[in-house]
Protein backbone atom coordinates (compact mmCIF):
# COMPACT_ATOMS: atom_id res chain seq x y z
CA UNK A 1 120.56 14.77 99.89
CA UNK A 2 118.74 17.00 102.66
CA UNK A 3 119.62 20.84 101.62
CA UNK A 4 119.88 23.17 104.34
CA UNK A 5 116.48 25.22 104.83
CA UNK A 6 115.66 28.35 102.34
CA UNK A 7 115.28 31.43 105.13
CA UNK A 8 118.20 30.22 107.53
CA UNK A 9 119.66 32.40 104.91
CA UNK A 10 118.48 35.08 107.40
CA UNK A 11 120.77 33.97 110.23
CA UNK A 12 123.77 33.15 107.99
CA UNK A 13 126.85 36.15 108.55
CA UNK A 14 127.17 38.49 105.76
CA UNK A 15 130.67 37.71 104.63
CA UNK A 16 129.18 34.26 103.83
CA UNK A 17 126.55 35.49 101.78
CA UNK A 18 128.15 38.26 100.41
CA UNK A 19 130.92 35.31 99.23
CA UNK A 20 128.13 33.19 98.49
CA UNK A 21 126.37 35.49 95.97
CA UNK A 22 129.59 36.31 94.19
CA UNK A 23 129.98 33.14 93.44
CA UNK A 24 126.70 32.33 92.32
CA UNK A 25 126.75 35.31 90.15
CA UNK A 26 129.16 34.17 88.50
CA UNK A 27 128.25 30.75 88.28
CA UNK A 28 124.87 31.49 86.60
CA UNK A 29 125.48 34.98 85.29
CA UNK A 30 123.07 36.82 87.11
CA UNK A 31 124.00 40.27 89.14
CA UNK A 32 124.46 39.83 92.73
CA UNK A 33 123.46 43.36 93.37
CA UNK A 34 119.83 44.79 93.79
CA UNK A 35 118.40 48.01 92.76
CA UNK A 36 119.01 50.76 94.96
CA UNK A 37 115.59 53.03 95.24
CA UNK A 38 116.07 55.87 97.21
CA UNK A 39 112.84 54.69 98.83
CA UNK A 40 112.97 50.97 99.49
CA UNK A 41 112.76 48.35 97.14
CA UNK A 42 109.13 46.36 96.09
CA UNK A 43 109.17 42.90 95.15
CA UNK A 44 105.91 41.25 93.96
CA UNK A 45 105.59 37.82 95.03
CA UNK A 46 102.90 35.46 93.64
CA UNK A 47 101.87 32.04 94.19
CA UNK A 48 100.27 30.32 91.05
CA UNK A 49 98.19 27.45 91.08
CA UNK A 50 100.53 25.57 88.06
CA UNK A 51 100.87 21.94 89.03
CA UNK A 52 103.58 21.64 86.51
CA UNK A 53 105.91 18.75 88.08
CA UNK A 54 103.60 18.03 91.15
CA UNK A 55 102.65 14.19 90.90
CA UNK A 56 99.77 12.01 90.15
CA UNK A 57 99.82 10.40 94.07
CA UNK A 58 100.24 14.43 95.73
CA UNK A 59 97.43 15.41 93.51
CA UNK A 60 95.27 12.59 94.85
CA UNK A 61 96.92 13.16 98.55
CA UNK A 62 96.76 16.72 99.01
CA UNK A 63 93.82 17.23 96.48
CA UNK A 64 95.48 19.19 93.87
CA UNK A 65 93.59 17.69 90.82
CA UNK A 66 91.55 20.12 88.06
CA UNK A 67 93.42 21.76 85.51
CA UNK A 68 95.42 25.02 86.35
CA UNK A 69 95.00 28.17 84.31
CA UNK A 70 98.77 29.29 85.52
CA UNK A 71 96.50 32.13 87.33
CA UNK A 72 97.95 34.19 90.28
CA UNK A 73 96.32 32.14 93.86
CA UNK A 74 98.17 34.78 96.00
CA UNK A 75 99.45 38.14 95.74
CA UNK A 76 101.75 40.02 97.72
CA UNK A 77 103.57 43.02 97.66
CA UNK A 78 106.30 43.57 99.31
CA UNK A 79 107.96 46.22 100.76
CA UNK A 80 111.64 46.40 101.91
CA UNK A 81 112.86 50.08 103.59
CA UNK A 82 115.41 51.62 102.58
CA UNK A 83 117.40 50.58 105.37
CA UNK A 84 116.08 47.41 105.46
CA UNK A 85 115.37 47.83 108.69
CA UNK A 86 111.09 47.24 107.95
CA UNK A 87 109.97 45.15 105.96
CA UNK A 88 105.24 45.56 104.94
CA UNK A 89 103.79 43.30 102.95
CA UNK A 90 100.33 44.10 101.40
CA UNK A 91 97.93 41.18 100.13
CA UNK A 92 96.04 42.21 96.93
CA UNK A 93 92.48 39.87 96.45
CA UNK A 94 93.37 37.67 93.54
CA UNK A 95 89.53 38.70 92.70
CA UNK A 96 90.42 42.73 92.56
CA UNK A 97 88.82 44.49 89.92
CA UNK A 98 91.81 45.50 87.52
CA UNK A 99 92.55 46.84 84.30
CA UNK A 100 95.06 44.96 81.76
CA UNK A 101 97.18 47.51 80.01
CA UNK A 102 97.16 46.84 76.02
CA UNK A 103 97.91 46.05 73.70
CA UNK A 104 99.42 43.02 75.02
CA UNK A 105 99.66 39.27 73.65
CA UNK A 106 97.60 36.71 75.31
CA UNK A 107 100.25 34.25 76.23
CA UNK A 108 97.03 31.40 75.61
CA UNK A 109 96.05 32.12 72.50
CA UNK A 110 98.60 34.65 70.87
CA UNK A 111 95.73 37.36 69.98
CA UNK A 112 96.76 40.90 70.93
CA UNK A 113 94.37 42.77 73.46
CA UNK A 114 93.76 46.18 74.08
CA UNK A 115 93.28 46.93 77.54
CA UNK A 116 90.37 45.44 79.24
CA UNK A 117 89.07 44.55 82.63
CA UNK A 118 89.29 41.44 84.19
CA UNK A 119 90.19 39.89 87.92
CA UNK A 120 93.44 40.65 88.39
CA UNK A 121 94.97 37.05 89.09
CA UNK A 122 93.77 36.72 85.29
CA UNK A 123 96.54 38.72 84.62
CA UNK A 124 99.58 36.68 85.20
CA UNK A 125 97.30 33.71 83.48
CA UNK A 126 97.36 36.11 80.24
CA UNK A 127 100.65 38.16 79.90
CA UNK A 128 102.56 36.27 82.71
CA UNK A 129 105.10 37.94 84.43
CA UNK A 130 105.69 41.11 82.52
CA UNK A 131 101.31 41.68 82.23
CA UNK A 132 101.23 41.13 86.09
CA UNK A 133 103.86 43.69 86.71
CA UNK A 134 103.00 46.10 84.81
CA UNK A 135 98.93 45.70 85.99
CA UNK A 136 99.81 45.93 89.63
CA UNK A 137 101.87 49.40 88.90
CA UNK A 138 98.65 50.96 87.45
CA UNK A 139 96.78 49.80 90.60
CA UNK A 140 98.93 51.06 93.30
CA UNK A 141 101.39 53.98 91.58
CA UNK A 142 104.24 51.83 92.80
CA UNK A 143 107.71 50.67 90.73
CA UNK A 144 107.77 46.92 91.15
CA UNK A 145 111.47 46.67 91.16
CA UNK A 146 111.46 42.48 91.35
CA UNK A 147 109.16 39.56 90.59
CA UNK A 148 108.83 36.64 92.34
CA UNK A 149 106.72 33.61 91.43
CA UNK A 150 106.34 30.37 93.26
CA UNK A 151 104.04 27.79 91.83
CA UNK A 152 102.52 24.39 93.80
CA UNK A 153 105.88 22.45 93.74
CA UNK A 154 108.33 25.00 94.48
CA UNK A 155 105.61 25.68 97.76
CA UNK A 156 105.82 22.23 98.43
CA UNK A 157 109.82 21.14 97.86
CA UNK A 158 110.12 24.99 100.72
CA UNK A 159 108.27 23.76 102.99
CA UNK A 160 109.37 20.13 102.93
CA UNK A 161 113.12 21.60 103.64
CA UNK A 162 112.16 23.25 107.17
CA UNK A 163 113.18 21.00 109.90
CA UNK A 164 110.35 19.29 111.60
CA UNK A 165 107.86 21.35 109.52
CA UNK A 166 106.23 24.53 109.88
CA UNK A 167 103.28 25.34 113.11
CA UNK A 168 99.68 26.19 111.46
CA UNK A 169 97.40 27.13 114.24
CA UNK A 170 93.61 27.38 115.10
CA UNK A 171 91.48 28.37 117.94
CA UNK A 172 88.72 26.76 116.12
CA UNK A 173 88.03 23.79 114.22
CA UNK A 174 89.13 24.61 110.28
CA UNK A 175 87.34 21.97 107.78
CA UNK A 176 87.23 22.47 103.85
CA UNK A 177 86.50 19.72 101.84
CA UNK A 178 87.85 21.64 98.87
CA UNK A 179 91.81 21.54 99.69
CA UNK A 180 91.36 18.44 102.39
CA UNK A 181 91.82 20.80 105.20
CA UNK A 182 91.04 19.33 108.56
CA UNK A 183 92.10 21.17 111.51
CA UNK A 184 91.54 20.54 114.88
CA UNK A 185 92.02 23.58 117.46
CA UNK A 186 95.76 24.04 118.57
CA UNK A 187 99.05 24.29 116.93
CA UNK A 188 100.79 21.48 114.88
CA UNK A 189 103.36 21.48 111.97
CA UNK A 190 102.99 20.24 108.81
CA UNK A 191 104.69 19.74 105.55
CA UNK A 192 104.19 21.32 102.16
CA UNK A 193 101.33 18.83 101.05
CA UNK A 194 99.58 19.74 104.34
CA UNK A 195 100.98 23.49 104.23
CA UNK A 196 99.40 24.38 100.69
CA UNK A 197 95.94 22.83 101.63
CA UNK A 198 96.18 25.26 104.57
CA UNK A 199 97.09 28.29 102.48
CA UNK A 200 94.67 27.51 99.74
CA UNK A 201 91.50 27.19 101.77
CA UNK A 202 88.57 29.52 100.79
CA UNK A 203 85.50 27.51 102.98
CA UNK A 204 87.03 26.33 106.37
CA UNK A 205 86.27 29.83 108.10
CA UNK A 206 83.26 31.29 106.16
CA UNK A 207 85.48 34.51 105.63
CA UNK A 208 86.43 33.70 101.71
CA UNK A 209 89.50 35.12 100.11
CA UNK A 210 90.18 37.52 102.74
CA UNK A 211 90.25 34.18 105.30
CA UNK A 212 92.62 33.01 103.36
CA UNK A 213 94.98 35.81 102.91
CA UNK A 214 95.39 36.07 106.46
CA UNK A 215 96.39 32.14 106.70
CA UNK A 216 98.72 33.06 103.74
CA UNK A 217 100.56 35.62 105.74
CA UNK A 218 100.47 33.62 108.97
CA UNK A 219 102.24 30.74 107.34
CA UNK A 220 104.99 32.75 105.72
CA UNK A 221 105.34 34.68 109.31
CA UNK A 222 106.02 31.24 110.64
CA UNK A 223 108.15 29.61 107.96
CA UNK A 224 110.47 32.30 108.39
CA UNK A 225 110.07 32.63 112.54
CA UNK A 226 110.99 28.50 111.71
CA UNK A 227 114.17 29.11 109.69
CA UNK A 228 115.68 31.70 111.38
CA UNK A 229 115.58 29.58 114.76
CA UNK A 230 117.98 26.93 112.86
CA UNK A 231 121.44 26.62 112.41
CA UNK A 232 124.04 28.87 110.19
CA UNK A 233 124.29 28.23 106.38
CA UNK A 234 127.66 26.86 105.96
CA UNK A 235 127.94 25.09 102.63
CA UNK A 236 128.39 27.22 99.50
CA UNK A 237 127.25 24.49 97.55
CA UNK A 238 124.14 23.69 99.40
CA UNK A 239 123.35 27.39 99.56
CA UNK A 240 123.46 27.54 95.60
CA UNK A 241 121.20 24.48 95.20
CA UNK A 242 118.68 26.02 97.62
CA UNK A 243 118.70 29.27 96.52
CA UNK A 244 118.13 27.92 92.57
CA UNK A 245 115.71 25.64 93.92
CA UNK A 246 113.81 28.75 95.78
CA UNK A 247 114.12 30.59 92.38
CA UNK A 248 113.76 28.02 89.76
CA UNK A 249 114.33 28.35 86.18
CA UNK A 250 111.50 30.16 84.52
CA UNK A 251 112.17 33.48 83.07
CA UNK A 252 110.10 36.52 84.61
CA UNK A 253 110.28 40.26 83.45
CA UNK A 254 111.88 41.69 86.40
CA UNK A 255 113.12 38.28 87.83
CA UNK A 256 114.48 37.96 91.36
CA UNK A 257 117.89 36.25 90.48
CA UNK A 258 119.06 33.51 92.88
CA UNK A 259 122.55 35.84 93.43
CA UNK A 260 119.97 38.86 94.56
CA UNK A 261 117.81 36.20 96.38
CA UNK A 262 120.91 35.87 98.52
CA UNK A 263 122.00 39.40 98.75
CA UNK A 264 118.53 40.20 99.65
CA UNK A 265 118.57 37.71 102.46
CA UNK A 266 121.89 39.22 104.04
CA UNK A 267 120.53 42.62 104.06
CA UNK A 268 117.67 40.95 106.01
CA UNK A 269 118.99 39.09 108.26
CA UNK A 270 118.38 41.28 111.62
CA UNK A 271 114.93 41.89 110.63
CA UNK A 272 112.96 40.36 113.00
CA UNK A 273 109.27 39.31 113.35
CA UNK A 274 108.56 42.47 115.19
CA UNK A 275 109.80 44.53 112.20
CA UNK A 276 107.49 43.03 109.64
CA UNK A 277 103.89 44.28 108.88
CA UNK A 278 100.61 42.85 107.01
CA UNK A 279 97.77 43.75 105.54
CA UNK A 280 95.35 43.52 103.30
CA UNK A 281 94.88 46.55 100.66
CA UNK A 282 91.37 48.49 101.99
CA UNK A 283 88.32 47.04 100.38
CA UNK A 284 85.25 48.75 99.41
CA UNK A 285 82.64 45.31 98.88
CA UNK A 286 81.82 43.57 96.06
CA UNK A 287 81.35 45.05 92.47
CA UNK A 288 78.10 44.12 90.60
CA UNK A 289 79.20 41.71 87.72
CA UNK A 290 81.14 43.00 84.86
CA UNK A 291 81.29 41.51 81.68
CA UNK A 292 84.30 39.47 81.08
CA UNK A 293 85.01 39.32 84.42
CA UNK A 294 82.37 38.30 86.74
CA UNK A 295 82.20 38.63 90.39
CA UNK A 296 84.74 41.26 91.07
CA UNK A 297 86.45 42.94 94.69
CA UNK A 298 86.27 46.70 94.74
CA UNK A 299 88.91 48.76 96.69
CA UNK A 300 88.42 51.69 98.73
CA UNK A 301 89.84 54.32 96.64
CA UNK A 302 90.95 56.59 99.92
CA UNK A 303 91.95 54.02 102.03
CA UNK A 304 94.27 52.08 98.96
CA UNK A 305 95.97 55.29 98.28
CA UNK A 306 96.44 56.27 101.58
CA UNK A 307 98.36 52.36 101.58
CA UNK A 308 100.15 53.14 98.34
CA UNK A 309 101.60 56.58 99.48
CA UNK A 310 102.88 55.42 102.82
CA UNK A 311 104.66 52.47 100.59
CA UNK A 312 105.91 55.21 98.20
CA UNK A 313 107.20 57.56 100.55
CA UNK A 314 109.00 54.50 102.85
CA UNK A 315 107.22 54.93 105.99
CA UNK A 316 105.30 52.19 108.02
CA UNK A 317 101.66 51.37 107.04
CA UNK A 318 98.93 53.58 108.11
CA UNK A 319 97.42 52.19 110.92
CA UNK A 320 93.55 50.55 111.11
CA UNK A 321 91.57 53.56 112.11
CA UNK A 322 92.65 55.73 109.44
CA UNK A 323 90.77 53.80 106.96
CA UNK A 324 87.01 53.47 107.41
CA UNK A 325 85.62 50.39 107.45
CA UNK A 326 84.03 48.55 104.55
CA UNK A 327 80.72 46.92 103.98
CA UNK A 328 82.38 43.25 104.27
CA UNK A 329 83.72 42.66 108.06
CA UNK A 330 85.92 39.83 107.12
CA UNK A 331 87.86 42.19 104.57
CA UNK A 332 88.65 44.52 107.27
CA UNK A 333 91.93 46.71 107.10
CA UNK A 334 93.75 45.73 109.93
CA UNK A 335 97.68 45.81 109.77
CA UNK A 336 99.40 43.48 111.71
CA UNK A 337 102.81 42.87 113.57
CA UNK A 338 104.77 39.30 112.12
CA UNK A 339 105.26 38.48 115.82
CA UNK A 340 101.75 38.83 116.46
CA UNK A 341 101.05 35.98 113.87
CA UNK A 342 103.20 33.90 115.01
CA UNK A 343 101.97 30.34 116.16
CA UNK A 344 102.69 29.24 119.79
């Protein structure tokens, strides 16, 4: 059975959803209703590299072999106004220099830790969902109100439910042996084998991480600019499966439930492209190696707070030149419009 595609949610009419959720509140006994922050609402999605249920012939396809350390690949925070009438989402480096409140239990091993430094994508590796959270409010002064994690097959079983595939796009040639990449300039649409090599390429543009946050925030601009184009959501039924699917199973501290996946979606559902933002948080360079944790990103102190208070106080980002550039070009602060990232 084909279910009906996960961000057509954002075109369905709010008395379905609203009906919807109610019902899938009470069918898995989760609240429909989100928090209410006087000053928008932050979610904290992350994609981890767990290959839990992906098969032998994908992993050989797509190459997704090597073991997975359950670590945080992508990181984004998100911001929903108030009137969720805006929605800015702000990339954090999975390489960020953070520190991991303690004591906490190393989910690994089961030793207790006092607070230490480390990258921060070790963080959902080591405490999961609840040491993520809490790390990310220490680095930007923000309440993380929800948590959202997606790992390799939830990307892929997404993707694979967007009719005729999602546009990736290139004005030049985009070629990592690492993921299988293998671009050719132009626009073409691809499925969620294809899709996650694209989002998890480091070497195909010689800019690194920061390369590949960008093609992270192009592709969700697109999946969505994909989905909303469809048809209505019609089938309660269908719309539970996807929306369980979407969420999955796994407990999270500060979970996104599948009921306030859906309530979410209908209070988004006018929020166009144009009303979306991007970025990357402001980076200082490089950090010389620190022990425990290796090659580490530094922020820009000024320009992250500067981020981080806009967030907190529910207005727009602050725009480019009010940050001053960093030593590393290709980690340059430069917010962006969805419908400027959109493929055509």
């Amino acid at each position: 059975m084909r279910f009906p595609r996960p961000w057509r949610l954002l075109a369905a009419p709010a008395a379905l959803l609203a009906l919807a959720s109610g019902a899938l509140a009470s069918a898995l006994g989760g609240p429909a209703e989100l928090p209410v922050p006087a000053r928008g609402l932050n979610l904290l999605v992350v994609g981890t590299d767990s290959r839990a249920g992906v098969t032998a012939a994908e992993k050989k396809r797509f190459l997704l072999g090597g073991a997975d350390c359950d670590c945080a690949d992508a990181i984004m925070l998100v911001h929903f106004s108030a009137g969720y009438d805006r929605i800015s989402v702000v990339s954090l480096p999975r390489d960020s220099l953070a520190e991991l409140p303690g004591p906490h239990t190393d989910l690994r091993t089961g030793a207790v830790h006092d607070a230490h430094l480390a990258k921060l994508n070790a963080a959902h590796a080591e405490g999961g969902s609840e040491l993520t959270v809490e790390t990310v409010e220490a680095l930007t002064g923000l309440t993380v109100h929800r948590f959202l994690a997606i790992d390799f097959r939830r990307f892929m079983d997404t993707v694979d439910r967007v009719d005729g595939g999602v546009p990736i796009c290139t004005e030049k040639p985009l070629k990592d042996p690492s993921t299988g990449l293998d671009l050719a300039p132009g626009t073409r649409r691809v499925g969620g084998g294809e899709g996650l090599q694209y989002v998890r390429s480091r070497k195909a543009d010689g800019e690194m991480d920061f390369g590949r946050i960008r093609k992270q925030q192009r592709f969700v601009v697109n999946t969505l600019a994909r989905i909303r184009s469809g048809g209505i959501l019609a089938d309660p039924a269908e719309l539970r499966a996807l929306a369980a699917t979407l969420r999955g199973t796994a407990s999270a501290a500060r979970g996104l439930s599948v009921a306030e996946l859906l309530r979410l979606a209908d209070r988004t559902r006018l929020v166009g492209p144009s009303r979306t933002e991007f970025a990357t948080v402001p980076v200082r360079g490089f950090n010389p190696p620190v022990a425990g944790a290796g090659s580490t990103v530094g922020w820009d102190g000024e320009g992250a707070a500067k981020v981080f208070a806009r967030l907190r106080a529910d207005r727009p980002l602050p725009p480019a030149d009010s940050v001053a550039p960093g030593s590393l070009s290709v980690a340059r602060y430069a917010p962006a419009r969805g419908s400027s990232l959109i493929c055509p």
